[in-house]
Every structure is written in C-alpha cells, then in structure tokens.
Protein backbone atom coordinates (compact mmCIF):
# COMPACT_ATOMS: atom_id res chain seq x y z
CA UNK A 1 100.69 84.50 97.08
CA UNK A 2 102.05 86.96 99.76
CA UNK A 3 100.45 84.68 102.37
CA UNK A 4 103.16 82.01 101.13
CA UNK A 5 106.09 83.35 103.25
CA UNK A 6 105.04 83.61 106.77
CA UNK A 7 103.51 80.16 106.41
CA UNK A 8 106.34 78.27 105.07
CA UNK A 9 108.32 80.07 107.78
CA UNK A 10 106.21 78.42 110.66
CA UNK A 11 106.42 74.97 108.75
CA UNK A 12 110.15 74.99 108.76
CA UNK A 13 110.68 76.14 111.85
CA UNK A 14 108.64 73.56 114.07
CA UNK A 15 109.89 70.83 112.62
CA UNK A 16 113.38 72.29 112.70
CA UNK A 17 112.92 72.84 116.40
CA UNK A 18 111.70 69.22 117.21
CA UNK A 19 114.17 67.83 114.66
CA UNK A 20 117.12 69.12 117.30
CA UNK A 21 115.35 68.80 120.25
CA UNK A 22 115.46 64.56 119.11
CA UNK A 23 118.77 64.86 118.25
CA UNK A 24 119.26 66.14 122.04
CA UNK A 25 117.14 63.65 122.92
CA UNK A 26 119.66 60.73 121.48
CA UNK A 27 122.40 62.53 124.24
CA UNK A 28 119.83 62.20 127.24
CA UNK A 29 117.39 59.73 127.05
CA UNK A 30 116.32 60.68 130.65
CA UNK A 31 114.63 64.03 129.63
CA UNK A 32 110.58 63.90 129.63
CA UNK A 33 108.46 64.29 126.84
CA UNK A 34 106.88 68.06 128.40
CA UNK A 35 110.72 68.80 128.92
CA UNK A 36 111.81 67.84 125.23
CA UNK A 37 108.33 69.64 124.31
CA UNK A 38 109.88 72.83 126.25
CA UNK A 39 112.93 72.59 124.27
CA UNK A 40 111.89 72.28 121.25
CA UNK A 41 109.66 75.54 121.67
CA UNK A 42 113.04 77.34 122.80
CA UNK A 43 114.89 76.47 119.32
CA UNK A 44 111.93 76.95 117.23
CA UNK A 45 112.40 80.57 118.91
CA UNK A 46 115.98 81.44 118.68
CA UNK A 47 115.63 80.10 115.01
CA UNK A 48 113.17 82.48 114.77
CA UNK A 49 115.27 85.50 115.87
CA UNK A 50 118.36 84.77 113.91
CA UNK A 51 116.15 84.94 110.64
CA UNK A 52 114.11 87.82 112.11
CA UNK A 53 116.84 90.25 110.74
CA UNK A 54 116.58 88.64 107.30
CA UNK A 55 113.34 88.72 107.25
CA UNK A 56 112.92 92.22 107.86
CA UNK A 57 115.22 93.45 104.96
CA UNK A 58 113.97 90.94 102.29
CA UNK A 59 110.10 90.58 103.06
CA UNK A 60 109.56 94.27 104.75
CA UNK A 61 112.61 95.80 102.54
CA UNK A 62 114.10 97.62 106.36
CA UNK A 63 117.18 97.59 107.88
CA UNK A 64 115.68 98.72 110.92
CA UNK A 65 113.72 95.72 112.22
CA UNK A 66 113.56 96.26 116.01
CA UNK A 67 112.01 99.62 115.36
CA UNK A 68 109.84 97.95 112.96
CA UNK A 69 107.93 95.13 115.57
CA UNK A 70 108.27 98.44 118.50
CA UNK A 71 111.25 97.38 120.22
CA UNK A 72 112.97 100.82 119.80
CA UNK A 73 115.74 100.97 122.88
CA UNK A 74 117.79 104.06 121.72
CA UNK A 75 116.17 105.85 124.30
CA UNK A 76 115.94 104.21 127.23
CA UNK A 77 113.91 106.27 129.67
CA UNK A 78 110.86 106.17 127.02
CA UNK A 79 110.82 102.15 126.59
CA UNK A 80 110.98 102.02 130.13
CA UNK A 81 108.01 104.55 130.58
CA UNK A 82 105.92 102.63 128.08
CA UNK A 83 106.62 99.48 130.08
CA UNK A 84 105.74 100.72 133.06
CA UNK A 85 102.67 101.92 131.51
CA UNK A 86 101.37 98.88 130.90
CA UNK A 87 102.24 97.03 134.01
CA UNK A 88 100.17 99.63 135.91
CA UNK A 89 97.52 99.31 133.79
CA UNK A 90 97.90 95.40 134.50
CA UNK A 91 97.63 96.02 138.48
CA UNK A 92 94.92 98.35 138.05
CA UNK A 93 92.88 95.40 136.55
CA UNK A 94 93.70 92.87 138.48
CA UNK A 95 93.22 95.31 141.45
CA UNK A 96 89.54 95.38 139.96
CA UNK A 97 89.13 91.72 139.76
CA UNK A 98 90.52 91.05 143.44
CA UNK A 99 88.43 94.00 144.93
CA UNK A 100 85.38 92.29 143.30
CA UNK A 101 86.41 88.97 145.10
CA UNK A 102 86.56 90.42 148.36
CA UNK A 103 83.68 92.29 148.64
CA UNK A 104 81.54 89.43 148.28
CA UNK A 105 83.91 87.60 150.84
CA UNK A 106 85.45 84.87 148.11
CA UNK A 107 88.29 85.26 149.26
CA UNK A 108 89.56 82.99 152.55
CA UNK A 109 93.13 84.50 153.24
CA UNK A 110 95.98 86.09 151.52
CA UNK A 111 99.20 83.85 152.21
CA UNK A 112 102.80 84.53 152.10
CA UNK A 113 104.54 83.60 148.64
CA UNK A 114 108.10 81.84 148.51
CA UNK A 115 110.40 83.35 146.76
CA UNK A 116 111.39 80.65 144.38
CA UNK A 117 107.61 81.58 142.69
CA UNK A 118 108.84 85.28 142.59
CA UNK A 119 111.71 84.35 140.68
CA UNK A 120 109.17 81.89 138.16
CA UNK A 121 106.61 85.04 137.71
CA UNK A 122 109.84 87.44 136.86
CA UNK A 123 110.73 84.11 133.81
CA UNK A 124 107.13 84.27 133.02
CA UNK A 125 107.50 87.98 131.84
CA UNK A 126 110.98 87.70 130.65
CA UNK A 127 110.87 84.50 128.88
CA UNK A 128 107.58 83.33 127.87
CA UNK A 129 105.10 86.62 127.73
CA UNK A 130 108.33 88.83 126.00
CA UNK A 131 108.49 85.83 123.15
CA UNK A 132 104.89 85.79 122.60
CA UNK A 133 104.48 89.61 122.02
CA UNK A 134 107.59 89.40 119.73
CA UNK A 135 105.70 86.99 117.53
CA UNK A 136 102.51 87.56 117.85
CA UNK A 137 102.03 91.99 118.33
CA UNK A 138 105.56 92.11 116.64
CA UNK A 139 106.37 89.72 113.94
CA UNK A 140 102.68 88.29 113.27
CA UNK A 141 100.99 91.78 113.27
CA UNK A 142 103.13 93.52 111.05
CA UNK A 143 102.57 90.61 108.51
CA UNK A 144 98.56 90.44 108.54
CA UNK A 145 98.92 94.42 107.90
CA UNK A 146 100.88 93.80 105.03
CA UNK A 147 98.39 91.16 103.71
CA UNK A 148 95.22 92.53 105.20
CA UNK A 149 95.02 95.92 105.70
CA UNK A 150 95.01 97.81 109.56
CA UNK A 151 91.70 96.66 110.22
CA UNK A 152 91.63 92.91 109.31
CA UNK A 153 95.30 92.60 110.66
CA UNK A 154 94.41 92.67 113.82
CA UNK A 155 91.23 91.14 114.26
CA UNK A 156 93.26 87.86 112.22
CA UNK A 157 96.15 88.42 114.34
CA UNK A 158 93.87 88.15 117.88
CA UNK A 159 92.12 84.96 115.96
CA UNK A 160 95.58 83.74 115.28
CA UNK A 161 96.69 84.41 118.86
CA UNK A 162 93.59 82.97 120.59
CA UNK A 163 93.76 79.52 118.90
CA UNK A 164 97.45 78.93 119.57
CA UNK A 165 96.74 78.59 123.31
CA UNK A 166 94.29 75.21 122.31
CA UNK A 167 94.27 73.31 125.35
CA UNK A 168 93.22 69.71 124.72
CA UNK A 169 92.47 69.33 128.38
CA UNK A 170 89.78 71.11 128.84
CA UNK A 171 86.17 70.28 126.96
CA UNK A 172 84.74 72.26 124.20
CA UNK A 173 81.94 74.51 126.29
CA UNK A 174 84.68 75.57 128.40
CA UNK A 175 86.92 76.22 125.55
CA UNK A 176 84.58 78.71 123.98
CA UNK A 177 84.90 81.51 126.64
CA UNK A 178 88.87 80.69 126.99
CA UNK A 179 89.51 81.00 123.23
CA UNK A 180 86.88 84.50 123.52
CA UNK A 181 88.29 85.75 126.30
CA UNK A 182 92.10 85.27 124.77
CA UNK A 183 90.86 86.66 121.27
CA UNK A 184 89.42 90.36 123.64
CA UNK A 185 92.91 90.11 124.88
CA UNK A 186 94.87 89.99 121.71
CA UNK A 187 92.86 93.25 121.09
CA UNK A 188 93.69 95.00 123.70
CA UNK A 189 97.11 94.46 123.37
CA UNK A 190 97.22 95.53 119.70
CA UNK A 191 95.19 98.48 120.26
CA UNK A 192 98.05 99.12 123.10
CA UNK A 193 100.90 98.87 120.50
CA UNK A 194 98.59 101.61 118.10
CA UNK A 195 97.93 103.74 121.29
CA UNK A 196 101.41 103.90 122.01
CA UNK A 197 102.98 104.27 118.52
CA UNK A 198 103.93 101.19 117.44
CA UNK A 199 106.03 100.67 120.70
CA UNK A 200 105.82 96.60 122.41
CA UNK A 201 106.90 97.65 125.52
CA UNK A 202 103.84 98.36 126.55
CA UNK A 203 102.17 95.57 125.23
CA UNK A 204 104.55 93.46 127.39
CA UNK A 205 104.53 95.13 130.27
CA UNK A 206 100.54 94.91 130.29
CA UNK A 207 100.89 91.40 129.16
CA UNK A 208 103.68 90.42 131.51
CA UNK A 209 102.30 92.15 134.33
CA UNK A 210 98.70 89.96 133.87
CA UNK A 211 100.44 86.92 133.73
CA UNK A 212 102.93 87.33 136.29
CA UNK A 213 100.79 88.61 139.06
CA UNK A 214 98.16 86.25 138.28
CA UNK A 215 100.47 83.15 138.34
CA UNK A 216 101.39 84.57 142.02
CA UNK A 217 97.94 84.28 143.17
CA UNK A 218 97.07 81.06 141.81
CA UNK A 219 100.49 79.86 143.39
CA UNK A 220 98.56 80.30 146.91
CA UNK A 221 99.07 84.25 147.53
CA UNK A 222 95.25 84.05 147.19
CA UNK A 223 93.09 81.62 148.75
CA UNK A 224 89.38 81.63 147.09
CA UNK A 225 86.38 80.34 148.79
CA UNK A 226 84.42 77.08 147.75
CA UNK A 227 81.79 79.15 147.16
CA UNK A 228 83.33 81.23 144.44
CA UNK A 229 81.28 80.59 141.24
CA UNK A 230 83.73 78.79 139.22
CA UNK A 231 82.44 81.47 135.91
CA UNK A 232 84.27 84.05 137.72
CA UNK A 233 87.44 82.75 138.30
CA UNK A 234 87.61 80.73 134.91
CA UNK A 235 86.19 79.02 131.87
CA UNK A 236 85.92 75.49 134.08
CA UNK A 237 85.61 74.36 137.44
CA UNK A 238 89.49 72.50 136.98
CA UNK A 239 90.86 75.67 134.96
CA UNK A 240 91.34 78.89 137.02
CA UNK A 241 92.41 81.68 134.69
CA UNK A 242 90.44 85.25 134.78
CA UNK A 243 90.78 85.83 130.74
CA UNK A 244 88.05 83.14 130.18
CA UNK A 245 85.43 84.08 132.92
CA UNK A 246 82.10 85.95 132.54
CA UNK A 247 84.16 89.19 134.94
CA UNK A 248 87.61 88.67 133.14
CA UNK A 249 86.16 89.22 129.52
CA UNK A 250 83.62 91.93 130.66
CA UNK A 251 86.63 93.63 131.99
CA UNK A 252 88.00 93.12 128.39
CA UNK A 253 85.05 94.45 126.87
CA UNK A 254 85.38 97.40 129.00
CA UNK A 255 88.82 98.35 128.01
CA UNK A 256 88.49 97.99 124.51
CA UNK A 257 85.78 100.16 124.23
CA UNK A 258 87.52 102.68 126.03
CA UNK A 259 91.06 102.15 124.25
CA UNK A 260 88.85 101.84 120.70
CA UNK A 261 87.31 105.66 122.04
CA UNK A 262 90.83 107.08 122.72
CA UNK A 263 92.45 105.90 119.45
CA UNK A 264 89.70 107.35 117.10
CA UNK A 265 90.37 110.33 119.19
CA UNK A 266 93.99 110.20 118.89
CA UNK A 267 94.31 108.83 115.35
CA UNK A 268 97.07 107.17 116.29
CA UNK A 269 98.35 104.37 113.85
CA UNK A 270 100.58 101.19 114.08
CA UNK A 271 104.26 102.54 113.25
CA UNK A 272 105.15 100.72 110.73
CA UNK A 273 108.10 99.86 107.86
CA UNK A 274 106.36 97.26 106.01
CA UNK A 275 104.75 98.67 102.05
CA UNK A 276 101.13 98.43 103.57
CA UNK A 277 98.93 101.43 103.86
CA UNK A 278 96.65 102.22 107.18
CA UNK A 279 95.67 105.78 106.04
CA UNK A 280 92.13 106.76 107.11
CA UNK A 281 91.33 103.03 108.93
CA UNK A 282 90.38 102.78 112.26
CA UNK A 283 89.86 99.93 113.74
C-alpha cells in the first residue's frame, strides 16, 4: 500500500487547485477558461511546495528535503556549474539539429527576435521547465525508487512524464512518436540527475535550455522551408516540436546510449534520502 500516498496526494491537490481557481473565478468572471486552467495549475503547485517539506520528513523520514530531490544551493558555484552543464549540452543538440537543417537548405532565413519573446523563453525555464523537474526528476523520481527499485523508477517515472503532456489536439499516429520521443527524454534527464549525483540543476538547465531555445525558433528566429519533411521537425504536419520527430528521438537514442555507457562506467547512483536501496543496479 506504499503506492497509496503519492496518489492521494495528486487527487487532493487538483481538485484543491481548481476548487480556488472557481472561487477566483466568482471575483472575475471576465477571466478565460485557458487562463483559469493556468491558474489553477499555479495553486495546485505552490500547494505542492508548502507540503513538500512535510512530505519529506514523514514519507522519506529527512529533514533535508532540497538535498533530497538535488536542489543542494549551499554551494553556489557548483549548482551553477551543473546548470551550466546542462544548458551547453542543450545548445550542443540543438546546434546538431539546426546544422542538419541547413545543410540540406531547409532553412529560408534566420530573423531577428523581439525581446518581449526573450523575456517568455527566460519564464519558460524559470517557471514552467524548473516546476516540472521539481515534480517529475525531483519529487516523482524519488518516490518510484522507493516503490520500485533504481531501475523500474525511472523507466515508470519517464512513462509517467511522457503521458502527462497528452495533447488531445493532435491524432493518435502522431501521438505515438510525441509520447516516444517525450518518454527518451525523461531518460535522459534522469540519467543526468544519476550522472551528476543526484543534483537537478542539471537536469534543468538541459531541460530549460531545450525548451527555451526551441520556443525562440519556432517564435520566427528560424524560418523553415515548405519543403522540410514535416517527420523532421515534428510528430505532425500542424505540431512542430523536435522531441517527437524521426531526427529529434534518434538524437535521443544517441545520448542515452552514450550517458547509459558513462554511468556503468562511473557507477554513479541517484543521491538519495528515501529507505530504498540502488546497490549493484544499473539502469
């Protein structure tokens, strides 16, 4: 019955957060159903993090948590390192992806980006992409170790991960290489937590830095061709986003095989507080 806990927590909490986004709601009728949506995923979240701390000493029996989920800030300069880690790493793929683009001459021009998007890329990675590794790498991981083992953990936590970015507006064959595509990209980011001992800053940064950059290319900075094969810039003609294309999760494929190569050779495991033992598994 260990599974019992993290589930109830996730049924309280969404209903909690659209219970008080209504009530807001009864204040301003004039707010929009996506902008209601948007704030009931913001409560739901900072209800989150105020029992995060409880959570941690009853369920995971530490007083520690933020060390526990890798978001260790006593020193500074190392966080920061890690970070930068994996926003480099993030350029360097996209860097691949882009060079591929242009030297098959898909790509028409590069335009000038206003700064207004800037500022929405920078939210991206500070708001959204920074509460989804908390959850998901931090929080989430940490509990399918402690039910699952090393191993299973994270292939249920990149399952997990994958099918909570359902889009109902795109159809089912193009849905199959998105939800792939997201599930090689949960794994890379968890095998970037392990690689860098147990820290998230990597994770975001590499995260964050995908995201961000991306969103400033499909925000004009890059104009592709009409002759692009729509498989290579995303699962659909109507969807462009790199993590479900035929390049995006080769790239994937690619990485994990070399990050699965360097943490056998490392033996590096998942810092962790929780009572869960990863002795001797590799993933």
């Amino acid at each position: 019955m260990q599974w019992l806990p993290p589930l109830t927590l996730f049924l309280f909490l969404y209903p909690a957060g659209w219970l008080i986004s209504h009530f807001v709601f009864l204040f301003n009728s004039d707010i929009s159903s996506s902008n209601l949506s948007i704030i009931g995923t913001i409560i739901t979240f900072i209800l989150f993090l105020a029992i995060l701390p409880s959570w941690g000493r009853i369920r995971w029996k530490t007083n520690n948590l933020w060390v526990s989920i890798g978001l260790d800030i006593k020193d500074k300069y190392t966080a920061l390192k890690i970070f930068l880690s994996g926003f480099i790493f993030s350029v360097f793929l996209l860097f691949i992806l882009v060079l591929f683009f242009f030297l098959f001459d898909w790509v028409d021009r590069i335009d000038y980006i206003k700064f207004t998007e800037i500022l929405n890329a920078i939210l991206l990675i500070v708001g959204i992409v920074f509460a989804e590794e908390l959850v998901f790498r931090g929080w989430l991981m940490e509990e399918m170790i402690l039910l699952f083992g090393l191993r299973k953990g994270i292939i249920i936590q990149s399952t997990i991960f994958s099918l909570a970015h359902y889009r109902s507006d795109i159809g089912l064959l193009a849905l199959i290489p998105f939800f792939t595509g997201l599930f090689l990209f949960g794994l890379v980011l968890t095998l970037r937590r392990t690689i860098d001992r147990g820290s998230l800053w990597g994770c975001i940064g590499l995260h964050g830095g995908l995201v961000g950059i991306w969103y400033l290319f499909d925000s004009g900075m890059l104009v592709f061709s009409i002759d692009t094969p729509y498989f290579l810039l995303g699962p659909s003609k109507n969807m462009v986003n790199p993590i479900g294309s035929i390049f995006g999760i080769t790239i994937l494929l690619i990485t994990i095989f070399f990050q699965r190569r360097f943490f056998a050779r490392t033996g590096r495991f998942l810092a962790s507080t929780v009572n869960a033992s990863f002795k001797d598994e590799i993933p």
